[in-house]
Protein backbone atom coordinates (compact mmCIF):
# COMPACT_ATOMS: atom_id res chain seq x y z
CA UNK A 1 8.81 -28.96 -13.32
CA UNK A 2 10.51 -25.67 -12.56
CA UNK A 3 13.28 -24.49 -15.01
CA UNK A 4 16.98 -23.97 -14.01
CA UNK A 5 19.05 -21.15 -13.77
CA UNK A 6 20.55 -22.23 -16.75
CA UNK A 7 17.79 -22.77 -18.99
CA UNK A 8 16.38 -19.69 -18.50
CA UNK A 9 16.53 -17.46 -21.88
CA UNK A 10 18.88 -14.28 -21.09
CA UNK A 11 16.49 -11.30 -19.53
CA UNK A 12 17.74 -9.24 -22.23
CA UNK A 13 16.86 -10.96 -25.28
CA UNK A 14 14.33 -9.32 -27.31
CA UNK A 15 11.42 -11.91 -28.31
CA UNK A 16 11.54 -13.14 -31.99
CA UNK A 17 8.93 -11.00 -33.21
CA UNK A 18 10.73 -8.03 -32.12
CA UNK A 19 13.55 -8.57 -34.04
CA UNK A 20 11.96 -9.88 -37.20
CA UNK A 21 9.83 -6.52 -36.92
CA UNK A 22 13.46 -4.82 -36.60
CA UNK A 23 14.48 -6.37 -39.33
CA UNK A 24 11.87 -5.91 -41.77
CA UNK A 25 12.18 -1.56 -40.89
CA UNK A 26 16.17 -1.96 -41.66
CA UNK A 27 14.72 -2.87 -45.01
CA UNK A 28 13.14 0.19 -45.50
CA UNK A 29 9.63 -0.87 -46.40
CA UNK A 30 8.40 2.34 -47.35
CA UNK A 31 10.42 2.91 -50.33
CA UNK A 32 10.68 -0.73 -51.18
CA UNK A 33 6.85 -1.31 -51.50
CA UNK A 34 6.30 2.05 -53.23
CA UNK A 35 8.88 1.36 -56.01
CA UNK A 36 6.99 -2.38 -56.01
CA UNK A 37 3.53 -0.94 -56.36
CA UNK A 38 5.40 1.32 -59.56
CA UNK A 39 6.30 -1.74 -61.06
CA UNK A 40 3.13 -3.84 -60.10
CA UNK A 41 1.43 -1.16 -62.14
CA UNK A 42 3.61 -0.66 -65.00
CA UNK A 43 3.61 -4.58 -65.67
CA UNK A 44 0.08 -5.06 -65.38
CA UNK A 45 -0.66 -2.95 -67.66
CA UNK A 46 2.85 -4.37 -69.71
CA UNK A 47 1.47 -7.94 -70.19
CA UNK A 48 -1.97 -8.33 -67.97
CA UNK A 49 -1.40 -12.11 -67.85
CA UNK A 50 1.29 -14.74 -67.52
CA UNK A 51 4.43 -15.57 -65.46
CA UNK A 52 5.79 -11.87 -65.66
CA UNK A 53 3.11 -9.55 -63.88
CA UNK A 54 2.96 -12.64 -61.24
CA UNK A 55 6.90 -12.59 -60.63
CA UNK A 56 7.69 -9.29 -61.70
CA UNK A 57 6.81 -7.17 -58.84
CA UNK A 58 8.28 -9.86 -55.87
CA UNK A 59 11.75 -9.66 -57.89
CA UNK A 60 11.81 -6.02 -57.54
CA UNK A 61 10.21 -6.09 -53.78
CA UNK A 62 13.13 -8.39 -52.57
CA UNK A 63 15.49 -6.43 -54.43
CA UNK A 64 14.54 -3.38 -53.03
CA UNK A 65 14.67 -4.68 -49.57
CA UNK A 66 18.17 -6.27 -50.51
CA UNK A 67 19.15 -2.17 -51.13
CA UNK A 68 17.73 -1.34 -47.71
CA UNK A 69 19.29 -3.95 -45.52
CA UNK A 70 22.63 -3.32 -47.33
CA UNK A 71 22.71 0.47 -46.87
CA UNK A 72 21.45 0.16 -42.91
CA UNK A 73 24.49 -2.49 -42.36
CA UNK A 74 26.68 -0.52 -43.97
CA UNK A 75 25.96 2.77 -42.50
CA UNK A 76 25.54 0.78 -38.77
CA UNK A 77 28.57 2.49 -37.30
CA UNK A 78 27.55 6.18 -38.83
CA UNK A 79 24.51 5.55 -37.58
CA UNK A 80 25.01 4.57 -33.94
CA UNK A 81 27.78 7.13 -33.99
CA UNK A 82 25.04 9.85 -34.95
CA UNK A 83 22.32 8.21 -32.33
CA UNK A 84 19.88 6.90 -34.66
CA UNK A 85 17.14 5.70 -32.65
CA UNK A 86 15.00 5.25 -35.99
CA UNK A 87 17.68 2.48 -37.34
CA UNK A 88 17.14 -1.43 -35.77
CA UNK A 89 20.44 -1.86 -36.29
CA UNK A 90 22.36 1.20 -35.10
CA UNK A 91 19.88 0.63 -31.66
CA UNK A 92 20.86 -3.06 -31.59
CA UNK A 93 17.45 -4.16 -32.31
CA UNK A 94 19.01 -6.46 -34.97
CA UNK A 95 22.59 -7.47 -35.85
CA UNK A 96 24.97 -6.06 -38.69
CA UNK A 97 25.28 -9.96 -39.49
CA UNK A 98 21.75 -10.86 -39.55
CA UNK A 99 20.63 -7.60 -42.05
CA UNK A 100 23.43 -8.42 -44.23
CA UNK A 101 22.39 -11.95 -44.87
CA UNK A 102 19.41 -11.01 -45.06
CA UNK A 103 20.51 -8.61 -48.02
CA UNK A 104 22.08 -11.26 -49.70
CA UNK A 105 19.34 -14.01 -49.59
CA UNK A 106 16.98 -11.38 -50.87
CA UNK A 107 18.97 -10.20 -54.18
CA UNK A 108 19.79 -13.76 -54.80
CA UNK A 109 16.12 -14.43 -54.61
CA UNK A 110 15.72 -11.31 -56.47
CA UNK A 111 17.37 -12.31 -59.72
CA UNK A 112 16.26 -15.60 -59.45
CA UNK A 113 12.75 -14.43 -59.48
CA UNK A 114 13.52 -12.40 -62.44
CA UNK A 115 15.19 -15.08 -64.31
CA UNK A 116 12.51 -17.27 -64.20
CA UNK A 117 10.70 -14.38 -66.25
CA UNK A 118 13.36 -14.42 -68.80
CA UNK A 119 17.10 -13.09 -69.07
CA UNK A 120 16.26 -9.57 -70.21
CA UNK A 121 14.80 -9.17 -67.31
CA UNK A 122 17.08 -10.70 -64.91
CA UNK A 123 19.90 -8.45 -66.65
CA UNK A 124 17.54 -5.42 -66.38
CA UNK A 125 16.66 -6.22 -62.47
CA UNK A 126 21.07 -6.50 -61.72
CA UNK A 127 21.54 -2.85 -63.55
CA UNK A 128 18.91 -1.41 -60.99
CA UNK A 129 19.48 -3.01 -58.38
CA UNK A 130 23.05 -3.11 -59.06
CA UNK A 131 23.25 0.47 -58.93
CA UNK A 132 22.03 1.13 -55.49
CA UNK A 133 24.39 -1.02 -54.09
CA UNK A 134 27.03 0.87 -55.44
CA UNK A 135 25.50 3.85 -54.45
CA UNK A 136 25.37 2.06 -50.63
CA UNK A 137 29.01 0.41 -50.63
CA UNK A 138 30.17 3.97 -51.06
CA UNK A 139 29.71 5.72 -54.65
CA UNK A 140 27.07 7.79 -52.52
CA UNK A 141 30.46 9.86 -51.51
CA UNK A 142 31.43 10.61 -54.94
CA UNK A 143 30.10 12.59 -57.96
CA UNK A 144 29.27 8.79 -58.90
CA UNK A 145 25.80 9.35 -57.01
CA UNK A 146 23.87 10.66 -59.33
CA UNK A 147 24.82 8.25 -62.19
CA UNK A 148 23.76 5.57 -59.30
CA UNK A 149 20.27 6.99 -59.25
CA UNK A 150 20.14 7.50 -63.02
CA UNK A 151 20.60 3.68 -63.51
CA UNK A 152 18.75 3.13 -60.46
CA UNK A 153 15.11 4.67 -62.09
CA UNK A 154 15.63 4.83 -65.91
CA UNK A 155 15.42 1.09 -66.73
CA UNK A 156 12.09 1.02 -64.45
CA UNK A 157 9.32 1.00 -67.38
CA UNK A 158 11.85 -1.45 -69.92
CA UNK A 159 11.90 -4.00 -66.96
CA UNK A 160 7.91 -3.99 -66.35
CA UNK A 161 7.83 -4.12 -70.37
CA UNK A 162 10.29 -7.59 -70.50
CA UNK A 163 7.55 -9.03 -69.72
CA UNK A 164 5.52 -9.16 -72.86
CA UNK A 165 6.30 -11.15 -76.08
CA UNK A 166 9.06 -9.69 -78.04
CA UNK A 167 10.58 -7.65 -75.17
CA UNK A 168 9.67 -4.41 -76.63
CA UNK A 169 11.62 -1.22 -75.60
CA UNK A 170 9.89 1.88 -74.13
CA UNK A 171 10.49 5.22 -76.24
CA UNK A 172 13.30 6.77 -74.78
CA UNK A 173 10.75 9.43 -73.54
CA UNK A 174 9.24 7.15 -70.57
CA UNK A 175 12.73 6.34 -69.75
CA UNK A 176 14.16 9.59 -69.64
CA UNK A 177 11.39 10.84 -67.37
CA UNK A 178 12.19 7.99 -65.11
CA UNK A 179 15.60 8.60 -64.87
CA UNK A 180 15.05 12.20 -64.54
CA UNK A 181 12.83 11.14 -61.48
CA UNK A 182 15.40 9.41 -59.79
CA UNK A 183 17.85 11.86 -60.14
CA UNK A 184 15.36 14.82 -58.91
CA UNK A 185 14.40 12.81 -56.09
CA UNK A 186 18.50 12.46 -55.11
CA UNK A 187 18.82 16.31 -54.90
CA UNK A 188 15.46 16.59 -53.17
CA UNK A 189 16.59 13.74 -50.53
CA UNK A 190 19.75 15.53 -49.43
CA UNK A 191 17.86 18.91 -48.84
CA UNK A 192 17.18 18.22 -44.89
CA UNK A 193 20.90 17.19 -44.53
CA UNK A 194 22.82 18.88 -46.56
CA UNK A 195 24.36 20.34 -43.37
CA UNK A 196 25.16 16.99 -41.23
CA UNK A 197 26.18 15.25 -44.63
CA UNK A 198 29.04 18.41 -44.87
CA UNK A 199 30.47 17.43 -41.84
CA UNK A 200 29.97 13.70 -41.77
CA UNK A 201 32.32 14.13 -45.13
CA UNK A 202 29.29 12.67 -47.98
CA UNK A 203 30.39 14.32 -50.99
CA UNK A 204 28.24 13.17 -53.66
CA UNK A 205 26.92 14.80 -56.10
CA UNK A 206 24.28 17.07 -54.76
CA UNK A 207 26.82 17.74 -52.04
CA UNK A 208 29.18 19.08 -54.31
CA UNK A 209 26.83 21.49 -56.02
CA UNK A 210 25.87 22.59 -52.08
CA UNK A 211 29.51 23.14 -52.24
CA UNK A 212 29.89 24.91 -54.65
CA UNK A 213 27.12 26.86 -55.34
CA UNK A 214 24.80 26.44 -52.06
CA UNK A 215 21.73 24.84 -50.82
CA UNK A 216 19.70 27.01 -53.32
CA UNK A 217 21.22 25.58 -56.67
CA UNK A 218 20.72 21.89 -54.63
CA UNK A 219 17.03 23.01 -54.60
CA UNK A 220 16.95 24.85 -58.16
CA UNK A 221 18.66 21.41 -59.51
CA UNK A 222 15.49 18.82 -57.81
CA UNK A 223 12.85 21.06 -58.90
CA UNK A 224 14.08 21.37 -62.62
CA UNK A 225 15.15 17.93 -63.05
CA UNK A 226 11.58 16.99 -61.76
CA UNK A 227 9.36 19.21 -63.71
CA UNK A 228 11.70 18.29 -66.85
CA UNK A 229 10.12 14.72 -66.11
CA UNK A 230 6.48 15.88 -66.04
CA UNK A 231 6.98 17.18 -69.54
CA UNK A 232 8.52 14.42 -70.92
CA UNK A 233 6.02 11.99 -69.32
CA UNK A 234 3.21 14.02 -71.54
CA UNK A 235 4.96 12.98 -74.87
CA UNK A 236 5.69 9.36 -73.32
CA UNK A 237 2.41 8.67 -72.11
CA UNK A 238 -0.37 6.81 -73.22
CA UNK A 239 -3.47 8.82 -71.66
CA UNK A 240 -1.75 12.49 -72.29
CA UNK A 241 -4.99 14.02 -70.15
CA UNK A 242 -3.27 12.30 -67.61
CA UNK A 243 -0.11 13.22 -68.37
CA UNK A 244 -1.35 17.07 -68.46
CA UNK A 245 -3.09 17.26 -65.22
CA UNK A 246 0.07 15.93 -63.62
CA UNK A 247 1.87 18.57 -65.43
CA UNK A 248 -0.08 21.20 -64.21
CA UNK A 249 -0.13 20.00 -60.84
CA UNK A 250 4.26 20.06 -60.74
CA UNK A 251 4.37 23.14 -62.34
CA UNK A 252 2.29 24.52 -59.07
CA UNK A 253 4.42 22.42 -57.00
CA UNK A 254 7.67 23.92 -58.46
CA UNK A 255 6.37 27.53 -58.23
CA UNK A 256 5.62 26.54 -54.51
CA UNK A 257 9.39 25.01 -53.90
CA UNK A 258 10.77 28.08 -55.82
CA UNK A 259 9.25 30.94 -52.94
CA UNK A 260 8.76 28.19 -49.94
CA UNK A 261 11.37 28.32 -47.15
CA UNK A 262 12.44 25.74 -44.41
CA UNK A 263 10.96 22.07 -45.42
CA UNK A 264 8.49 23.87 -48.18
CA UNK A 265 11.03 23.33 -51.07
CA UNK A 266 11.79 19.70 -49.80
CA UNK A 267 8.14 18.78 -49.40
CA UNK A 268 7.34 20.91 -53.04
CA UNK A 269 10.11 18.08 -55.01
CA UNK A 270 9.07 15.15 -52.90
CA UNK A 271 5.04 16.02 -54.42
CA UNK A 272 6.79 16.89 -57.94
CA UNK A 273 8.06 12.88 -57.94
CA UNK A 274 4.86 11.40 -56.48
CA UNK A 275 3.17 12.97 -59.21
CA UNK A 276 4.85 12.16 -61.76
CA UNK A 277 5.36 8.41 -60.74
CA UNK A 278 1.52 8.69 -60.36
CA UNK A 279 1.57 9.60 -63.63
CA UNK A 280 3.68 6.73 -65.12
CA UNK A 281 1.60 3.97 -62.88
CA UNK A 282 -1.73 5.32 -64.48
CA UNK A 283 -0.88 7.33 -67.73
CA UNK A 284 1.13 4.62 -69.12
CA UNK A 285 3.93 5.04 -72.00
CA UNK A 286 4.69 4.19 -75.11
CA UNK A 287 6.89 1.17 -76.52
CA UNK A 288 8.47 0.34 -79.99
């Protein structure tokens, strides 16, 4: 039997698939499973058996996604405004409504996840993932920014180590260089739009060292702050060859950023933190 007029679905509707595929790119997915497969790493090698290295890297995976559908529904209007074809929502591929439920089911299955490993780590889990959601529901405008991304990183290697007996802490070395990591990899971030983030009115912290003292010093600032992590992750790590070789690889990285023009200094920090989260995956650190 022939449909109706009125039971035919709306021309316009994009087909289910579509907009769960939206949905899952206003998560940002490449960030989210990179900081996963950190963690994955650094628990495994935490506690190699047991509820925590099964648990531990899902929590963090839906919380990371929580961070990316809450910064894409709260930059929607910036971002249509701008003509950001790359964002589902600004396009209309997927709702404002629909990403920020989705945000919310995912950090309430996020801490649930890590409570079911224990309350350490449920309380470590909130402080990160805490932080970038201040950072999204608008800290990222003030000088607040970069304390954002220091809480964001540093607590990365105690929360893959809450998952062995006893809840040991990692030396404050491994979670210096992790902080130190996320803060870099702020300043480094901001390099391609330091101009369009001037006049959109983003004044966080890198933005008011561009300010300031220019672009340059923005640069000067990622590249220090990231080689400052490659030397501390030789005194926190457990395989220091390791830990060397990635040294000597960001120190020719840095020297590269230092001379490079254009995209060179952005691309030069951006290699400075893959090595030296490289580095913390496979070198491993320390705990007391």
């Amino acid at each position: 039997m022939r449909r109706t007029r009125d039971q035919r679905p709306p021309p316009d509707s994009p087909p289910s698939v579509t907009r769960a595929g939206a949905l899952l790119v206003a998560g940002h997915p490449g960030p989210s499973l990179a900081i996963t497969a950190l963690v994955a790493l650094l628990a495994v090698q935490s506690a190699p058996h047991g509820i925590g290295p099964a648990l531990t890297a899902p929590a963090m995976l839906a919380g990371q996604l929580s961070i990316g559908w809450s910064n894409d529904a709260v930059d929607a209007h910036r971002d249509a405004a701008a003509g950001r074809t790359d964002k589902p929502v600004a396009t209309g591929a997927v709702s404002v409504q629909a990403v920020w439920i989705a945000a919310v089911v995912a950090l309430l299955a996020a801490l649930a996840m890590a409570l079911a490993i224990s309350l350490t780590t449920a309380v470590i889990l909130a402080v990160i993932v805490g932080a970038a959601w201040a950072y999204n529901l608008g800290l990222k405008s003030t000088p607040a920014s970069g304390l954002m991304y220091l809480l964001g990183f540093g607590p990365i290697p105690a929360y893959a180590a809450s998952t062995l007996p006893g809840q040991p802490i990692p030396t404050w070395y491994a979670t210096a260089a992790a902080a130190l990591v996320g803060l870099g990899g702020h300043f480094a971030n901001v390099l391609p739009d330091l101009v369009t983030d001037r006049a959109a009115g983003v004044n966080g912290l890198p933005q008011l060292v561009d300010a300031r003292w220019g672009a340059g010093a923005v640069r000067t600032t990622a590249l220090v702050l990231l080689l400052s992590a490659s030397v501390l992750l030789v005194f926190a790590s457990q395989r220091r060859w390791v830990a060397l070789a990635g040294l000597g690889a960001a120190a020719m990285l840095a020297a590269v950023g230092a001379i490079g023009k254009g995209r060179v200094p952005f691309a030069a920090a951006f290699g400075i933190a893959a090595v030296d989260v490289v580095v913390l995956a496979v070198g491993g650190y320390a705990q007391t």
